[in-house]
C-alpha atoms as a PDB file:
ATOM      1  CA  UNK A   1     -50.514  36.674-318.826  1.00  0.00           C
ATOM      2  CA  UNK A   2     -53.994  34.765-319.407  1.00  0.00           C
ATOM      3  CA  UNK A   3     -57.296  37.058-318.905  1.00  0.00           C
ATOM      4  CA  UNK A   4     -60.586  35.410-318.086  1.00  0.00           C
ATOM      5  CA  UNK A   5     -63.312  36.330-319.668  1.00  0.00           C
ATOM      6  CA  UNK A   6     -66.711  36.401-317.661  1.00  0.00           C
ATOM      7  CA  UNK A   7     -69.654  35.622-318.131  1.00  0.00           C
ATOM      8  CA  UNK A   8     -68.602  32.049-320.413  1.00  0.00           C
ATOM      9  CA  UNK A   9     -64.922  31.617-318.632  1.00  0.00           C
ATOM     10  CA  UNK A  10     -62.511  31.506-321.226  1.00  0.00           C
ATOM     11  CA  UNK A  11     -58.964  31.426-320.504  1.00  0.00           C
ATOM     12  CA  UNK A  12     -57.388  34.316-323.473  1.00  0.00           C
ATOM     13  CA  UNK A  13     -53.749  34.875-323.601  1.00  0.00           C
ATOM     14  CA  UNK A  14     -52.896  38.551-323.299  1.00  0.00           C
ATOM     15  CA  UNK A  15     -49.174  39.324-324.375  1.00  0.00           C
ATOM     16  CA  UNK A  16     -47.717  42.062-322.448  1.00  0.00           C
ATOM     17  CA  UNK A  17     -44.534  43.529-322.419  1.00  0.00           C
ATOM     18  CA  UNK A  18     -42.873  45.392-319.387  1.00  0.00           C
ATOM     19  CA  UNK A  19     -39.193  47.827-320.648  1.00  0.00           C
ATOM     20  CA  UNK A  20     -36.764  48.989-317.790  1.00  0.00           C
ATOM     21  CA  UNK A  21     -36.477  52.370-318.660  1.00  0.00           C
ATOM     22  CA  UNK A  22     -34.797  54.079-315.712  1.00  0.00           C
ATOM     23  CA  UNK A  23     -34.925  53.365-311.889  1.00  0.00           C
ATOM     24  CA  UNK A  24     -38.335  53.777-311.011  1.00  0.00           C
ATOM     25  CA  UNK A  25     -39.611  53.793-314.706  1.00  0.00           C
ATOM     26  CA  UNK A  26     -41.051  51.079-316.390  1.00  0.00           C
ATOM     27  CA  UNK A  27     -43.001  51.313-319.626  1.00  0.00           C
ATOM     28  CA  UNK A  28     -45.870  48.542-320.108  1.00  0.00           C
ATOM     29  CA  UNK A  29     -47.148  47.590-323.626  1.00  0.00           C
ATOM     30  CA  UNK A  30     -50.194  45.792-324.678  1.00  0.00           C
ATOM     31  CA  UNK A  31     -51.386  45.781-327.969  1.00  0.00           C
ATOM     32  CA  UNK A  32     -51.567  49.446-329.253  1.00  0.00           C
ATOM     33  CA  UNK A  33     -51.577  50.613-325.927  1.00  0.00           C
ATOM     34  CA  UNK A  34     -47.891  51.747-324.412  1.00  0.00           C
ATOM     35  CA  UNK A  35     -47.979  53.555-320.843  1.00  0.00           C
ATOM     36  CA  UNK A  36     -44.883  54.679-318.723  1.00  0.00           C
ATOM     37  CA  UNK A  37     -45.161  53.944-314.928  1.00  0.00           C
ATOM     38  CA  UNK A  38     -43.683  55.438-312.185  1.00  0.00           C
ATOM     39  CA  UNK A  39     -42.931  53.365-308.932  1.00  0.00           C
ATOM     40  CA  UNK A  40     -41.281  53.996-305.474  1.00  0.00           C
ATOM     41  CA  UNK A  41     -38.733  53.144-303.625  1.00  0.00           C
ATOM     42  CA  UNK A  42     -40.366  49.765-302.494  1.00  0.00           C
ATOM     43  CA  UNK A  43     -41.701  49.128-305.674  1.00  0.00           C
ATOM     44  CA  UNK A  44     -45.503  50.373-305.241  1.00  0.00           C
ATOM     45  CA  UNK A  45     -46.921  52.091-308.510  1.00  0.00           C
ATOM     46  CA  UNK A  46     -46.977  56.259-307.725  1.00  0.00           C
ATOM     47  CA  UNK A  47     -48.373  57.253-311.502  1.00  0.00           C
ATOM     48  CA  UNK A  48     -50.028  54.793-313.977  1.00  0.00           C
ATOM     49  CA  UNK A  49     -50.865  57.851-316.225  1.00  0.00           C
ATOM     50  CA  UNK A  50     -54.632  57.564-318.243  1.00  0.00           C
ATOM     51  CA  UNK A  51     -55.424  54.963-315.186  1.00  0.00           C
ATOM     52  CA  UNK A  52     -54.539  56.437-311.407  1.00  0.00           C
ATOM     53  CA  UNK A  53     -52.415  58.363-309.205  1.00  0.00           C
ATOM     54  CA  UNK A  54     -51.020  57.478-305.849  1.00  0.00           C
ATOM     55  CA  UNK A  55     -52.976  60.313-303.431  1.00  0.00           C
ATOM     56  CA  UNK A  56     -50.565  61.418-300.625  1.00  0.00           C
ATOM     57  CA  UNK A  57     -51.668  62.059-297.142  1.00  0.00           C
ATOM     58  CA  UNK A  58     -51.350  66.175-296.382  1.00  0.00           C
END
């Protein structure tokens, strides 16, 4: 993945790294930073822990 960087444009590269863990479980890494996600049936993200949470209707 590249990353733009604003305000002077610069195209970085940004090496990520995405592990199949288990259906619905995929952990990302970047750098030092490692988070497990948690998707749905369709494939939209339901938990992207330290970032958001998928709010359900009641």
């Amino acid at each position: 993945m590249a990353r733009v960087s604003v305000p002077d444009l610069a195209v970085r590269p940004s090496r990520q790294t995405y592990t199949h863990l288990r259906p619905g479980r995929v952990r990302f890494a970047s750098g030092d930073f490692r988070s497990d996600l948690e998707f749905d049936e369709e494939g939209f993200v339901v938990d992207y822990p330290q970032l958001a949470t998928r709010l359900t209707a009641r």
